[in-house]
Protein backbone atom coordinates (compact mmCIF):
# COMPACT_ATOMS: atom_id res chain seq x y z
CA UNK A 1 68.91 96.30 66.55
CA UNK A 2 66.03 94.86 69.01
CA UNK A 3 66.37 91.77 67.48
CA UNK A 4 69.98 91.85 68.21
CA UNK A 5 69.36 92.94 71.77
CA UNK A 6 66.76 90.36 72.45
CA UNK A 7 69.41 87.69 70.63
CA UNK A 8 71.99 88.97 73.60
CA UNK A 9 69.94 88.62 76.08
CA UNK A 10 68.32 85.05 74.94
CA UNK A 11 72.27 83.81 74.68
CA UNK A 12 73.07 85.34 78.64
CA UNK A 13 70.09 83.66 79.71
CA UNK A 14 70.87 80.48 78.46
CA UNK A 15 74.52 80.79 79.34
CA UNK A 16 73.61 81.60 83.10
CA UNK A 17 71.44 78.54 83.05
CA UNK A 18 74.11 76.13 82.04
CA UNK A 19 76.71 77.58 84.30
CA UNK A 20 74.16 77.54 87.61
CA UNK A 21 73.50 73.68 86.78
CA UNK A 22 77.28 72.88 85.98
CA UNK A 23 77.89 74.63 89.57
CA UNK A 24 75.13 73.14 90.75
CA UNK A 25 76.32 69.26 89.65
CA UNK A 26 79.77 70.30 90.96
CA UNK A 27 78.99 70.93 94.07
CA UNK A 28 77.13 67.19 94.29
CA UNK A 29 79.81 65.31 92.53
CA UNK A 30 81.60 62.61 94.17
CA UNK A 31 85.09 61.10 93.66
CA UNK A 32 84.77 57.74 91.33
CA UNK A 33 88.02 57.25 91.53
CA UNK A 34 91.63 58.27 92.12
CA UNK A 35 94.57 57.72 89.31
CA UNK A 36 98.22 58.26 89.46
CA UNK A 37 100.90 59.31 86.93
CA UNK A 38 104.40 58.74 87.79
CA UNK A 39 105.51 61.41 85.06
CA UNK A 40 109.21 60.09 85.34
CA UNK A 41 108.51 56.43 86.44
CA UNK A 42 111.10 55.06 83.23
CA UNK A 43 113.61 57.43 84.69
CA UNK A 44 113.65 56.79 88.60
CA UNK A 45 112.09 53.97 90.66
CA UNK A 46 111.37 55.64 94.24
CA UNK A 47 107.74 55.90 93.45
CA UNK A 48 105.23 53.93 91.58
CA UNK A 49 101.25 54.55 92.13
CA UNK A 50 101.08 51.69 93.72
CA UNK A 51 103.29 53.22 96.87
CA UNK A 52 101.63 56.64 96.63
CA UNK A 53 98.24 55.25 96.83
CA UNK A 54 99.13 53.03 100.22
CA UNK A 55 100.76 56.24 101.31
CA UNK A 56 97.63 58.61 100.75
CA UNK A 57 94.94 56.03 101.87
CA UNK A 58 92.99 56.87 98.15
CA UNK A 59 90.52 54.32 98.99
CA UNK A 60 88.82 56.37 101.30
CA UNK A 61 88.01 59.66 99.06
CA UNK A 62 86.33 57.57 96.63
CA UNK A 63 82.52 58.34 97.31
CA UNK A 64 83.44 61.43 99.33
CA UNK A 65 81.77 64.65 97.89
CA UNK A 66 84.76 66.10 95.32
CA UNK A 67 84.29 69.88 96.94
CA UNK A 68 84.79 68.27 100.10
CA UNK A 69 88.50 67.01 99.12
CA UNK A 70 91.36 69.32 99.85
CA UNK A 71 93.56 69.56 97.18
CA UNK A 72 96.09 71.33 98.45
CA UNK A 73 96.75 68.96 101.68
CA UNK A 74 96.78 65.99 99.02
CA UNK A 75 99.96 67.97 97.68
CA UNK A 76 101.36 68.77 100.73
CA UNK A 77 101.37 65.07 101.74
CA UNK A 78 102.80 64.07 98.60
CA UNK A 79 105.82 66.89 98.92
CA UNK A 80 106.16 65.33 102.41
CA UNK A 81 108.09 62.30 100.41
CA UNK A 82 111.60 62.77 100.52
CA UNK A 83 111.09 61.24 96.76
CA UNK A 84 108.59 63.78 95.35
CA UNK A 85 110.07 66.80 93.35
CA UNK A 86 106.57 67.84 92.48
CA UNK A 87 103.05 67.29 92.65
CA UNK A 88 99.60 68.07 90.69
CA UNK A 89 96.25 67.11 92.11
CA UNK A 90 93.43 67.80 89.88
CA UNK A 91 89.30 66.38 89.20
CA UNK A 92 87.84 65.94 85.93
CA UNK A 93 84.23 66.32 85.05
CA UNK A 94 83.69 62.58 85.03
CA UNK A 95 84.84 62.65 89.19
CA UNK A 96 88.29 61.31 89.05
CA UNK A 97 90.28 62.79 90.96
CA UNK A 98 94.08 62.61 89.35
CA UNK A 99 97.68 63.09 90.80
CA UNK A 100 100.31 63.81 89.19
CA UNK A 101 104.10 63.03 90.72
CA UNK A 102 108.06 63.53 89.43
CA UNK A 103 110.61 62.21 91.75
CA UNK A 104 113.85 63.42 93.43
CA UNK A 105 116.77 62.17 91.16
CA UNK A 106 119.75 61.07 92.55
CA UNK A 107 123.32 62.05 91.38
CA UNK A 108 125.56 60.58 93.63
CA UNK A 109 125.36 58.52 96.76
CA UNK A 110 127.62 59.69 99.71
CA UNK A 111 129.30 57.18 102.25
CA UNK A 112 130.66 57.87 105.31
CA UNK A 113 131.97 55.06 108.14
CA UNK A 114 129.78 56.11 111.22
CA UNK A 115 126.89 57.32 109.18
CA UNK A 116 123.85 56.26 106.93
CA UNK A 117 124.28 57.05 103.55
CA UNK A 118 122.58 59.27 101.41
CA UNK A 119 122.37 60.69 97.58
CA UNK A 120 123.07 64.06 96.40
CA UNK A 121 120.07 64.54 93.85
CA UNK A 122 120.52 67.37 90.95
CA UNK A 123 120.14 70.70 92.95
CA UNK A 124 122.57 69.26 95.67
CA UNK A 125 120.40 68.43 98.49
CA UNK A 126 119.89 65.27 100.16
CA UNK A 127 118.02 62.43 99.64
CA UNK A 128 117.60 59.58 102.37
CA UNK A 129 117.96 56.06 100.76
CA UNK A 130 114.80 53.95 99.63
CA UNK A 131 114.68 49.82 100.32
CA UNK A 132 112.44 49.77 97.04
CA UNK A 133 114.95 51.30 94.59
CA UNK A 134 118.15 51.47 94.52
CA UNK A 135 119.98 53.62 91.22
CA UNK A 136 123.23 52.33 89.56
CA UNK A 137 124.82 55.63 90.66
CA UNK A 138 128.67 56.56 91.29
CA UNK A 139 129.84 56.52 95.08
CA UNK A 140 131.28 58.95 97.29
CA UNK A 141 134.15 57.67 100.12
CA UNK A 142 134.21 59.87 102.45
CA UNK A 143 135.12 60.85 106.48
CA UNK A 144 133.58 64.14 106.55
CA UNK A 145 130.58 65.36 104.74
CA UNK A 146 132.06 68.19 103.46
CA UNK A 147 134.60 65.68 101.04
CA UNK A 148 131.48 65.23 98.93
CA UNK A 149 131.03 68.14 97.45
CA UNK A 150 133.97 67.99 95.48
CA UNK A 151 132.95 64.68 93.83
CA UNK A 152 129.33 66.05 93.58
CA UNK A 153 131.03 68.68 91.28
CA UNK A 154 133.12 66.52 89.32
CA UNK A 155 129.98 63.96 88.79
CA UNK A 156 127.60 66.70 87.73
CA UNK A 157 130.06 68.03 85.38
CA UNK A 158 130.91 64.84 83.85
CA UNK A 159 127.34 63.46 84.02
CA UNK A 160 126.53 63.59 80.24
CA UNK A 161 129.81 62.34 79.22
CA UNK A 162 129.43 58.57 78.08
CA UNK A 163 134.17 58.15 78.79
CA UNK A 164 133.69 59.19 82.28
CA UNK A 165 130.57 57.34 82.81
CA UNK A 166 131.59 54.56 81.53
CA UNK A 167 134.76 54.65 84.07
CA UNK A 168 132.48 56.01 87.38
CA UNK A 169 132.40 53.80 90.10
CA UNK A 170 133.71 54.81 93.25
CA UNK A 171 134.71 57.72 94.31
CA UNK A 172 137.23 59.06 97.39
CA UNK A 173 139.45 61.50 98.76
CA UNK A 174 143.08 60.68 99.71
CA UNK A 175 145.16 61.80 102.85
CA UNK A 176 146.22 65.00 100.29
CA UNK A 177 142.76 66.25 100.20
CA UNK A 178 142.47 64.99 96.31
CA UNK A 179 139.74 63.01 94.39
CA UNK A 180 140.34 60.32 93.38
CA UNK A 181 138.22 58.20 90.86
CA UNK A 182 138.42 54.46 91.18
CA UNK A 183 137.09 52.85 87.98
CA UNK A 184 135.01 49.65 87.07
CA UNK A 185 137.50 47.21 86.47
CA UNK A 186 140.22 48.80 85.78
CA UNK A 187 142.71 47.86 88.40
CA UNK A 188 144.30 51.45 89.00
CA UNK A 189 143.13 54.41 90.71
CA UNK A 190 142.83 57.64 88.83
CA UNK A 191 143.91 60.80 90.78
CA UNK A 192 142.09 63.75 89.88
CA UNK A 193 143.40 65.97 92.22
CA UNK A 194 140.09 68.24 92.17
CA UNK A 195 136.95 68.31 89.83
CA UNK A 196 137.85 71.18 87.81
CA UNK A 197 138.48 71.45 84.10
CA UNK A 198 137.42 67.29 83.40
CA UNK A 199 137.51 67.67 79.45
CA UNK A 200 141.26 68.64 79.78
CA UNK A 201 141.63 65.45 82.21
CA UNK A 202 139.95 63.50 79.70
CA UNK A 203 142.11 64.33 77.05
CA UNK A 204 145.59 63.61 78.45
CA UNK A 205 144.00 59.69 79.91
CA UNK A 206 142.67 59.27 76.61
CA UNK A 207 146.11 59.97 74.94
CA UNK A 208 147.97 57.59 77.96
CA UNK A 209 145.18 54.73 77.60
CA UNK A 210 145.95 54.64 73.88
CA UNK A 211 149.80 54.50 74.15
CA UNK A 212 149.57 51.92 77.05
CA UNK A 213 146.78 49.50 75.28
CA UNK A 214 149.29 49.57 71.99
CA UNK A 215 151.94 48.40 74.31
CA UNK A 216 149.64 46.08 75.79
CA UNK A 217 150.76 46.90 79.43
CA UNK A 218 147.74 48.82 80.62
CA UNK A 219 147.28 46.18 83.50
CA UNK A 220 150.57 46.77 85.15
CA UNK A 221 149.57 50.06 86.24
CA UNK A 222 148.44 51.12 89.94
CA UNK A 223 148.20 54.55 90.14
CA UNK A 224 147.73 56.96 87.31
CA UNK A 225 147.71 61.07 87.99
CA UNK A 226 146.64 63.69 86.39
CA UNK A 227 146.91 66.18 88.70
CA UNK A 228 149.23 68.10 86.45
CA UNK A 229 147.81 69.69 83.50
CA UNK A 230 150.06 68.64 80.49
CA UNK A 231 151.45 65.46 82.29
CA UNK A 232 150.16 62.33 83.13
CA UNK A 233 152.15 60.19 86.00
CA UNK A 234 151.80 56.17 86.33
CA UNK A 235 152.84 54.45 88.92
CA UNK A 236 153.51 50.48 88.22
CA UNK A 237 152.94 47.88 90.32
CA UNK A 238 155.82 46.42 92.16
């Protein structure tokens, strides 16, 4: 039992030892170095680490003591990018000190006449356009603001759907107050009256894109609408 005890006690001692000189080195270590991860840098292109170090000035915390650095302003200056959906800043034993970024990503870009544009990222809110990057994403026509958030819908919904990305280009709203969806291409305009219900849509220009190529006439049409539910209406050119 003593010798059990005095074990214990040996163990704590030596334990307290190493933990009062790893403090005690922590407290003297300096920053060797800074690196950055762009977690989603094959997904979006608003950041890279080359950006986010001019933007932080990294040069200068290299040398400074690391218990001197404040973390949590390095992340709030990095959530300050309109590009940055999140941020990690943490040091390793060896002194670098290493960031860690995912971006904003856009949806849909919005255009209005007397305006800048913008993009609509996932959750809905906007994101100011970047002059390094700019995302093959579908366009929004509109005169007020609030147009877009029926094409926002209808993009989000249809977002994983290789038919209607394949046909997303533009986007607008006509004098009715409907969407409509003009595709790469194509020649036509597609009326979609509103964003709801897109795998029913889907279905009945599928069915009308098969009879017409058959027929071999699919280029004479202007307008095609599928506002109604079982019927799809064509308009030819003159």
């Amino acid at each position: 039992m003593i010798a059990r005890i005095l074990s214990t006690l040996l163990f704590l001692t030596a334990l307290g030892a190493v933990l009062g000189f790893a403090s005690q080195e922590a407290e003297t270590r300096r920053v060797t170095g800074v690196e950055v991860d762009v977690k989603d840098a094959d997904m979006v292109g608003f950041l890279n680490a080359e950006r986010i170090h001019d933007q932080l000035g990294t040069t200068r915390l290299e040398g400074e003591l690391m218990a001197d650095v404040d973390l949590q302003s390095v992340v709030n200056h990095l959530h300050d990018l309109d590009a940055c959906a999140d941020a990690e800043v943490y040091p390793t034993m060896n002194g670098v000190l290493h960031i860690d970024v995912w971006q904003r990503r856009p949806v849909m870009r919005v255009h209005l006449p007397d305006s800048p544009d913008y993009y609509l990222d996932e959750d809905g809110r906007r994101l100011v356009l970047d002059p390094h990057f700019t995302p093959h994403i579908p366009v929004m026509h509109v005169t007020r603001e609030t147009q877009a958030t029926m094409g926002y819908r209808f993009v989000k919904a249809t977002q994983n759907d290789p038919f209607w990305n394949a046909l997303m280009d533009q986007l607008s709203m006509n004098d009715r107050g409907e969407l409509v969806l003009h595709p790469r291409l194509a020649g036509h305009e597609i009326v979609l009256g509103n964003a709801d219900d897109p795998a029913h849509k889907k279905r009945n220009l599928l069915a009308f894109y098969r009879a017409q190529v058959k027929r071999g006439n699919l280029r004479n049409f202007k307008r095609i609408d599928l506002t109604y539910r079982d019927q799809v209406i064509a308009q030819r050119y003159p």
